[in-house]
C-alpha atoms as a PDB file:
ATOM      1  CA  UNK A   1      35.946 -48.256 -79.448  1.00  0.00           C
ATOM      2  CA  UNK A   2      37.432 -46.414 -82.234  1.00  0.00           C
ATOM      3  CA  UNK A   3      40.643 -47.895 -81.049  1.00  0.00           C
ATOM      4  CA  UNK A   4      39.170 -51.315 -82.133  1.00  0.00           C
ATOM      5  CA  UNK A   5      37.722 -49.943 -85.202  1.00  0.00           C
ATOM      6  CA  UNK A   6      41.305 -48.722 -86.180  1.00  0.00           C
ATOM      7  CA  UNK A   7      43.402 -52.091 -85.443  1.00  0.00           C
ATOM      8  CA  UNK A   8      40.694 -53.959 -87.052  1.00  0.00           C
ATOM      9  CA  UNK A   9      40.739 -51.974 -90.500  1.00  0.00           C
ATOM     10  CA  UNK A  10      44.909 -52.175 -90.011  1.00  0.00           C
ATOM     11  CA  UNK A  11      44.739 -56.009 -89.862  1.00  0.00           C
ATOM     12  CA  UNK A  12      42.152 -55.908 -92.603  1.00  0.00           C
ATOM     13  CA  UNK A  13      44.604 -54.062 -94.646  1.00  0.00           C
ATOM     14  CA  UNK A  14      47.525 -56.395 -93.929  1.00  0.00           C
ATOM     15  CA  UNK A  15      45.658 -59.200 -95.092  1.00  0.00           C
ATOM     16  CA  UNK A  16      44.800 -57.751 -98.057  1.00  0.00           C
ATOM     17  CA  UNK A  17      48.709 -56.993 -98.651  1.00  0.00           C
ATOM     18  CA  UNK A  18      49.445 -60.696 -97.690  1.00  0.00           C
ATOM     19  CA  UNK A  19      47.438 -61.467-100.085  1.00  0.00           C
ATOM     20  CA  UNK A  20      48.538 -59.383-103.104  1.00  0.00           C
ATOM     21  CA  UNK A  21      51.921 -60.841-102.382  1.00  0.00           C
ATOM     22  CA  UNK A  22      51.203 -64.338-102.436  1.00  0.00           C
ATOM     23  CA  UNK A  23      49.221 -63.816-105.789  1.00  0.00           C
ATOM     24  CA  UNK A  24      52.171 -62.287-107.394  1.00  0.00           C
ATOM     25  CA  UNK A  25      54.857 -64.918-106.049  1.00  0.00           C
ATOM     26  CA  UNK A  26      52.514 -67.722-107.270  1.00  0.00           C
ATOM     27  CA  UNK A  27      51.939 -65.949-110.518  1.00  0.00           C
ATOM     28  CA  UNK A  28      56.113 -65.342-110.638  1.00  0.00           C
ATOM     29  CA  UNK A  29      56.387 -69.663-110.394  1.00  0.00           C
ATOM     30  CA  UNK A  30      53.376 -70.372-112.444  1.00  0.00           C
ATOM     31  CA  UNK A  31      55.374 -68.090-115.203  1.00  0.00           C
ATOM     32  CA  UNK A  32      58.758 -69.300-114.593  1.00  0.00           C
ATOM     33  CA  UNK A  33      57.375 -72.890-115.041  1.00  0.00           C
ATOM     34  CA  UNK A  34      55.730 -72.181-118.455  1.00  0.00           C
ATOM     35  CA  UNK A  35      58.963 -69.941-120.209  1.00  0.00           C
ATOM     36  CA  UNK A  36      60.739 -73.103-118.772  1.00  0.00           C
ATOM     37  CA  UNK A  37      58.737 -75.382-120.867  1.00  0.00           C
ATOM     38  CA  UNK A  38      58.695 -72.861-123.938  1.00  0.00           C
ATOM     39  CA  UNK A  39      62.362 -73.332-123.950  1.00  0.00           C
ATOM     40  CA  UNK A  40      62.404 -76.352-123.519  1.00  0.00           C
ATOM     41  CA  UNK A  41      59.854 -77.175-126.738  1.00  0.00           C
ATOM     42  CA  UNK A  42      62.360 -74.754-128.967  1.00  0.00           C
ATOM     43  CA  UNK A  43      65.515 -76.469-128.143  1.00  0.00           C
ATOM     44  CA  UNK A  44      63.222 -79.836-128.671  1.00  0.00           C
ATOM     45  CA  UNK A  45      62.144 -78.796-132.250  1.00  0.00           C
ATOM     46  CA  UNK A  46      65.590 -77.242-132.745  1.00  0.00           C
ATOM     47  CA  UNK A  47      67.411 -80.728-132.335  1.00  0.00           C
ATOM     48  CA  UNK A  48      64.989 -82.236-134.556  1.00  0.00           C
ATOM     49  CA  UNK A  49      65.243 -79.856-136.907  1.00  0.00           C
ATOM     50  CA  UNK A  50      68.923 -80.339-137.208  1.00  0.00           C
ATOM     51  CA  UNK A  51      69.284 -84.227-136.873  1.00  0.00           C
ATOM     52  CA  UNK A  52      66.213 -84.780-139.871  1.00  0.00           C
ATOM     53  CA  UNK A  53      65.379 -87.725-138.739  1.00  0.00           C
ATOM     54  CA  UNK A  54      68.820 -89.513-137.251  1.00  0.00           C
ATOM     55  CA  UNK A  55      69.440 -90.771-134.101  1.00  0.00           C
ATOM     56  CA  UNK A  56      72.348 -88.227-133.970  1.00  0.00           C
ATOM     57  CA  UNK A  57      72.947 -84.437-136.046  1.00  0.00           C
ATOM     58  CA  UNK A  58      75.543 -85.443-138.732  1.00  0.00           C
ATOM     59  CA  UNK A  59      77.962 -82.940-136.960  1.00  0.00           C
ATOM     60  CA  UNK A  60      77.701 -84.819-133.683  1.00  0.00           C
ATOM     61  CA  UNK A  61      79.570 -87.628-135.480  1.00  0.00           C
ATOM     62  CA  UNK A  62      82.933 -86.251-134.161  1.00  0.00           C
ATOM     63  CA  UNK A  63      82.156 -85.050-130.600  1.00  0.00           C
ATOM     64  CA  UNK A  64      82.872 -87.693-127.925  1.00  0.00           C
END
């Protein structure tokens, strides 16, 4: 009996672990996705900010 008791509070534990682990991976991608999209937004307003308007920044004139 108290060998049941035992494996039963060991699996109970595990899950618990297995879960703690999957909240932190999801919570890793769910992060990753929004600094990606911060970025992105900067280097968005950053172009903008530096062409004023034009199709193309004046010193993109003489890249090819």
């Amino acid at each position: 009996m108290i060998d049941k008791i035992i494996a039963n509070y060991s699996k109970l534990i595990t899950d618990i672990a297995s879960l703690i682990e999957q909240g932190r991976k999801t919570t890793v991608r769910y992060v990753n996705t929004v600094l990606v999209a911060t970025y992105w937004l900067i280097g968005r307003r950053i172009v903008e900010y530096e062409q004023k308007g034009k199709e193309r920044a004046e010193y993109g004139k003489e890249l090819l």
